[in-house]
C-alpha atoms as a PDB file:
ATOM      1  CA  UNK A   1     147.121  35.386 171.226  1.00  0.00           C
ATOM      2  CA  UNK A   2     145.192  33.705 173.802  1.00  0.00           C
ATOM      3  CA  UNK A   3     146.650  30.414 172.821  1.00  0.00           C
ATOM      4  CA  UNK A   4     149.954  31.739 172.385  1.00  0.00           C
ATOM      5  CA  UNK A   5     152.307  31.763 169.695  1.00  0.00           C
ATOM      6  CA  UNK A   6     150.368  29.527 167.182  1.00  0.00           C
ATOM      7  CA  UNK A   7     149.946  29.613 163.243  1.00  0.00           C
ATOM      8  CA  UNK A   8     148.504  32.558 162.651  1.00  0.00           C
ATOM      9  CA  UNK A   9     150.647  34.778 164.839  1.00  0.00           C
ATOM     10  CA  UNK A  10     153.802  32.716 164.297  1.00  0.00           C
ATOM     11  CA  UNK A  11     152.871  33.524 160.183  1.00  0.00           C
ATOM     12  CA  UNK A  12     152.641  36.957 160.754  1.00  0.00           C
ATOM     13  CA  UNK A  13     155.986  37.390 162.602  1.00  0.00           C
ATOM     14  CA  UNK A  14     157.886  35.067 160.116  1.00  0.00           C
ATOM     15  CA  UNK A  15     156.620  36.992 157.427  1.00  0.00           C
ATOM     16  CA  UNK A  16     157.900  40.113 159.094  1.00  0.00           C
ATOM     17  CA  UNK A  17     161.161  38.717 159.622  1.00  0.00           C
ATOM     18  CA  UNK A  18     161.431  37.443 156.171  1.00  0.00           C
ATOM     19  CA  UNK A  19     160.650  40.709 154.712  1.00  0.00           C
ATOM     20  CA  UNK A  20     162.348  42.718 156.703  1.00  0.00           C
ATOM     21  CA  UNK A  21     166.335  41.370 155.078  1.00  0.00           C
ATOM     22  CA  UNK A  22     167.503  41.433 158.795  1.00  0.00           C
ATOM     23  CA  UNK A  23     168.789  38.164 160.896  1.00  0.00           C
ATOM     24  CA  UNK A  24     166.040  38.080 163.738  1.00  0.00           C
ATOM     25  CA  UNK A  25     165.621  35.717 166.273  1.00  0.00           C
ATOM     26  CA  UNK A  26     163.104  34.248 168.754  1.00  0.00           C
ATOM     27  CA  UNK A  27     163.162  32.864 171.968  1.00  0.00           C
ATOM     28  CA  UNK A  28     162.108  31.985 175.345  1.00  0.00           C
ATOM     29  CA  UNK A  29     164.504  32.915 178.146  1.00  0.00           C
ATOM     30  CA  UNK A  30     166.811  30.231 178.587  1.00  0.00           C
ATOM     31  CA  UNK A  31     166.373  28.188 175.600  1.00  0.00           C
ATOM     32  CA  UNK A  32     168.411  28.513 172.182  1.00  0.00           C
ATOM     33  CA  UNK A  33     167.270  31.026 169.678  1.00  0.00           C
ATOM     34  CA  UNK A  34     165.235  30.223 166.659  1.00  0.00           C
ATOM     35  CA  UNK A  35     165.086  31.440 163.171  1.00  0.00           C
ATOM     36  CA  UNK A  36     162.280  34.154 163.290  1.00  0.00           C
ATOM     37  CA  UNK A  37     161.808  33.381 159.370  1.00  0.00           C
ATOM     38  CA  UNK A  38     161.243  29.865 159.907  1.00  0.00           C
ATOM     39  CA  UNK A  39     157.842  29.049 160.671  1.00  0.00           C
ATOM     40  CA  UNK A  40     158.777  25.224 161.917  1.00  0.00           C
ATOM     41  CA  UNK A  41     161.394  27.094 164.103  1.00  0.00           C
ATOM     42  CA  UNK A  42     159.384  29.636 165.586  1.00  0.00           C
ATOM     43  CA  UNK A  43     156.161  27.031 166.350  1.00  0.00           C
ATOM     44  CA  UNK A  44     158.586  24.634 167.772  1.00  0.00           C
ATOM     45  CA  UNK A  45     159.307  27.280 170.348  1.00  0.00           C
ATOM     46  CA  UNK A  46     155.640  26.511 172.543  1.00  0.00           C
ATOM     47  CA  UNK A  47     155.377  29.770 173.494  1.00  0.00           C
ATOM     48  CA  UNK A  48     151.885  29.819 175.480  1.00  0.00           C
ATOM     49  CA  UNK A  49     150.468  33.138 176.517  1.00  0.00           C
ATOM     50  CA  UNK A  50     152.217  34.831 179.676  1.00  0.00           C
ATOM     51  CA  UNK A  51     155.429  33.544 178.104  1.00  0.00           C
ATOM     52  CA  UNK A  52     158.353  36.128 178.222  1.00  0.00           C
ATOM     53  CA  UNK A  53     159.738  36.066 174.577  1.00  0.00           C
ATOM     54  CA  UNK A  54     162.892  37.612 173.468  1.00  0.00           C
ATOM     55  CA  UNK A  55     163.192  39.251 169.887  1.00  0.00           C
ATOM     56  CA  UNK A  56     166.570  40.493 168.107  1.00  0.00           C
ATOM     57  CA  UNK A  57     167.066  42.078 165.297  1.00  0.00           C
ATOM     58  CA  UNK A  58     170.623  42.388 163.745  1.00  0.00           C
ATOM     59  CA  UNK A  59     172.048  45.892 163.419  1.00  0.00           C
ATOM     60  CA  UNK A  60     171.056  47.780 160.213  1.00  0.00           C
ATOM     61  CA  UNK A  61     168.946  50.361 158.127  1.00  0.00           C
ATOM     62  CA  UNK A  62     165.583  50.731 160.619  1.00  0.00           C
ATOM     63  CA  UNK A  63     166.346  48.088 163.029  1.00  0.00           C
ATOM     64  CA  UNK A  64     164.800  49.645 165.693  1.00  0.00           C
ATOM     65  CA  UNK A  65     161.737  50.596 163.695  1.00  0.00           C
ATOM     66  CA  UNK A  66     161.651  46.776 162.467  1.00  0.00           C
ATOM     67  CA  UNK A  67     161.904  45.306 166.055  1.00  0.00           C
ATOM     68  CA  UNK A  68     159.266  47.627 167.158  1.00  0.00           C
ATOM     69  CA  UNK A  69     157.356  45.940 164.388  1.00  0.00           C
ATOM     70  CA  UNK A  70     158.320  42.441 164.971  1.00  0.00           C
ATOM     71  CA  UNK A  71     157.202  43.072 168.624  1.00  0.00           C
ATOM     72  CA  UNK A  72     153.617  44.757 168.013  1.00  0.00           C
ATOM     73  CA  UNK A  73     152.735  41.600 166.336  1.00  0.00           C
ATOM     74  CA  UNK A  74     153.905  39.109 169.468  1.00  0.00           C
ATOM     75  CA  UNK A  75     151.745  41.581 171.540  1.00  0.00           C
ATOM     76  CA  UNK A  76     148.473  41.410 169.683  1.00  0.00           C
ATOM     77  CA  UNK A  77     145.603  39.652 170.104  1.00  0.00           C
ATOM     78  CA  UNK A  78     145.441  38.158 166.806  1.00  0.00           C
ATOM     79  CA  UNK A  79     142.743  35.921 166.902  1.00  0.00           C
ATOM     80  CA  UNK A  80     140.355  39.018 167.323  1.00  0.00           C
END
């Protein structure tokens, strides 16, 4: 998003997370990892456009396939 990691976005990737039965987490190089189903969590982050963010997703059935997911969503433009 052009104004980073804001409502909308930060919705869409907490709903992700939520649904996906997974622990994931969010962050920002060099600061502590939030709760990628907590909206609060995830806003309180400040991540601004250009920011590096870092997504994991705990081991299990389609991880991979999940992150791939969770990281689509970070990458899009979605206030278009």
């Amino acid at each position: 998003s052009k104004v980073g990691l804001h409502a909308r976005p930060a919705s869409l990737l907490v709903k992700a997370a939520s649904n996906s039965g997974l622990a994931v987490t969010v962050a920002i190089p060099g600061q502590q990892p939030a709760n990628a189903a907590s909206l609060l969590s995830v806003l309180a982050l400040g991540a601004k456009q250009g920011d590096t963010v870092e997504i994991s997703v705990a081991e299990g059935e389609d991880s991979d396939s999940i992150l791939a997911h969770l990281v689509e969503i970070v990458e899009t433009n979605q206030d278009e």
